[in-house]
C-alpha atoms as a PDB file:
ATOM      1  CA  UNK A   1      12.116   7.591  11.218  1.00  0.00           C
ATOM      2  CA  UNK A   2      10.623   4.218  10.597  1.00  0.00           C
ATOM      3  CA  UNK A   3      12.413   1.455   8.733  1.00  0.00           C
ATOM      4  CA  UNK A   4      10.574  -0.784   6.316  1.00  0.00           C
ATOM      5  CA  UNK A   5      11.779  -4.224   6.864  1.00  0.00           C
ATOM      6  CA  UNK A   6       9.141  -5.807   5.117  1.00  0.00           C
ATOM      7  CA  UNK A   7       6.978  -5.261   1.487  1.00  0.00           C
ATOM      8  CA  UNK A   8       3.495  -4.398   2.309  1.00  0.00           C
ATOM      9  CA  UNK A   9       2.356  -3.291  -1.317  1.00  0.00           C
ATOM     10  CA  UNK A  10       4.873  -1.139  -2.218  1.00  0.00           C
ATOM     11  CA  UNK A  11       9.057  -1.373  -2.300  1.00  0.00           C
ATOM     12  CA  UNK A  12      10.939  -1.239   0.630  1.00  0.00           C
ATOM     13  CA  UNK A  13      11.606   2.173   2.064  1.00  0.00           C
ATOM     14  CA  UNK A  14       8.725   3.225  -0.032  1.00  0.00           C
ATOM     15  CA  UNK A  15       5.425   4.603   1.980  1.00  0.00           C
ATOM     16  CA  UNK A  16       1.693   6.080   2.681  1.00  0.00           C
ATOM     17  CA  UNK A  17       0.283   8.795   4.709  1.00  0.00           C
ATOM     18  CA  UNK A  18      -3.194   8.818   5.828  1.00  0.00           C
ATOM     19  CA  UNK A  19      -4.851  12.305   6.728  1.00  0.00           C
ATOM     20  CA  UNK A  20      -7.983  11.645   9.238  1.00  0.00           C
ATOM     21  CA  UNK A  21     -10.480  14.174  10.503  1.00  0.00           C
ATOM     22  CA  UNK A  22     -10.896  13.606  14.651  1.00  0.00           C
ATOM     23  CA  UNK A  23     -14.560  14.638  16.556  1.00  0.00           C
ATOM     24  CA  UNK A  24     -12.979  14.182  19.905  1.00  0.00           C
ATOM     25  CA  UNK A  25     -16.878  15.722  21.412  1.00  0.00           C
ATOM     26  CA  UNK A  26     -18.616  13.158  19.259  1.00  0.00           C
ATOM     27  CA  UNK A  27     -16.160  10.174  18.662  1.00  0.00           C
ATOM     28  CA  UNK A  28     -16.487  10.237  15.272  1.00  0.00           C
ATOM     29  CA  UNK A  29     -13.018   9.920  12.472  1.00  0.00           C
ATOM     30  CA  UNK A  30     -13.286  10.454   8.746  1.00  0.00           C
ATOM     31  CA  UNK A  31     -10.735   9.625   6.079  1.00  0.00           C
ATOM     32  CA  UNK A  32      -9.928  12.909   3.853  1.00  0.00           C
ATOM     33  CA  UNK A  33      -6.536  12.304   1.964  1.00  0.00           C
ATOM     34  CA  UNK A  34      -4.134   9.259   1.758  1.00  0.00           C
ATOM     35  CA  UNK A  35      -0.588  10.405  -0.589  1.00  0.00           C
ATOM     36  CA  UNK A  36       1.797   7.261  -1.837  1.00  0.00           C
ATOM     37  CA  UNK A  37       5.406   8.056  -1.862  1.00  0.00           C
ATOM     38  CA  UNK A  38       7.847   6.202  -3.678  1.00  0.00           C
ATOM     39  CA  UNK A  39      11.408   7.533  -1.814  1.00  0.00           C
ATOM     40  CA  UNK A  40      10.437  10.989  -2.113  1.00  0.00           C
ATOM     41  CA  UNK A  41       8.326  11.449  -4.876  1.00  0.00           C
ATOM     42  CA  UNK A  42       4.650  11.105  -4.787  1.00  0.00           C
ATOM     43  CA  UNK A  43       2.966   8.365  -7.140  1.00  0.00           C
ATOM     44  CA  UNK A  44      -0.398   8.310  -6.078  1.00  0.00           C
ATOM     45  CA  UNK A  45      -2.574  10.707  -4.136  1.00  0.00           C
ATOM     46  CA  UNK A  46      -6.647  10.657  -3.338  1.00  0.00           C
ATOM     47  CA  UNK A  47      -8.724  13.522  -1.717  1.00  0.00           C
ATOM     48  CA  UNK A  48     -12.126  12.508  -0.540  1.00  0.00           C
ATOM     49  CA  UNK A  49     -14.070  15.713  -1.717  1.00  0.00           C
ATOM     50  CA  UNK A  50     -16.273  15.579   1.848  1.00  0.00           C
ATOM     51  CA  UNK A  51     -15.276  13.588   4.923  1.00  0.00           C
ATOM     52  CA  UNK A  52     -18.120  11.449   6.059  1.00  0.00           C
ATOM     53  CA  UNK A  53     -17.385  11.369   9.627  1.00  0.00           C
ATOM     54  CA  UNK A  54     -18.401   7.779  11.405  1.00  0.00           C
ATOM     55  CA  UNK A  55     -18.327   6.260  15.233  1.00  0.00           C
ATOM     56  CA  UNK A  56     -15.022   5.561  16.102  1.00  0.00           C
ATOM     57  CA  UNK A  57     -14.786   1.393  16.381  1.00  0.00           C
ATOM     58  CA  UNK A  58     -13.379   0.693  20.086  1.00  0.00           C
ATOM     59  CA  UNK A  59     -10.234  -0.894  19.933  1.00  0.00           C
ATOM     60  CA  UNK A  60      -8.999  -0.243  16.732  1.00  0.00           C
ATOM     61  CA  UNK A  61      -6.390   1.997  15.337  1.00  0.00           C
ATOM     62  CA  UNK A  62      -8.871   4.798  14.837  1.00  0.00           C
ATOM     63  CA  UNK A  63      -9.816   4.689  18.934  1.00  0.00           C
ATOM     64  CA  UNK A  64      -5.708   4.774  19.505  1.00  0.00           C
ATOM     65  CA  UNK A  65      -5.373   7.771  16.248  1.00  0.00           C
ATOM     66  CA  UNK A  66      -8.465   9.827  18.453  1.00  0.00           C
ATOM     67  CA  UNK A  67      -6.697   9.121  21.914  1.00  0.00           C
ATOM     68  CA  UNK A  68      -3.359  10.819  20.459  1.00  0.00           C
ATOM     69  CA  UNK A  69      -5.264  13.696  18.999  1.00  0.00           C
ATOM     70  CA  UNK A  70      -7.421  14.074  22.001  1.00  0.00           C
ATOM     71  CA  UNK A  71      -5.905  13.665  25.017  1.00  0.00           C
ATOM     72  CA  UNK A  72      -3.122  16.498  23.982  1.00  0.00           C
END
């Protein structure tokens, strides 16, 4: 559980997901689906109809997301 001290966009305690695709054999990520909650209830919600898988940038939250997915 994470607590949201500060506003970032929405209210606090409200939040985002983020659904990536990981190509751990070609170090590539792609952004498919990101869902805004408001408490519990969804408010907003986009699919991306085809991921369009790109290099992974070194050092940025994508190369630590990839590093989770592929090291287990």
């Amino acid at each position: 559980m994470i607590n949201d001290l500060t506003k970032d966009g929405l209210s606090v305690g409200d939040h985002t997901k983020i659904l990536f695709h990981v190509n751990c054999g070609s170090d590539t990520i792609g952004f498919k689906t990101e869902v805004k909650y408001k408490g519990d209830k969804v408010i907003d919600s986009y699919t991306q109809p085809y991921v369009t898988m790109e290099a992974i940038i070194p050092d940025s939250i994508g190369a630590e997301y990839a590093v989770a997915v592929c090291n287990n």
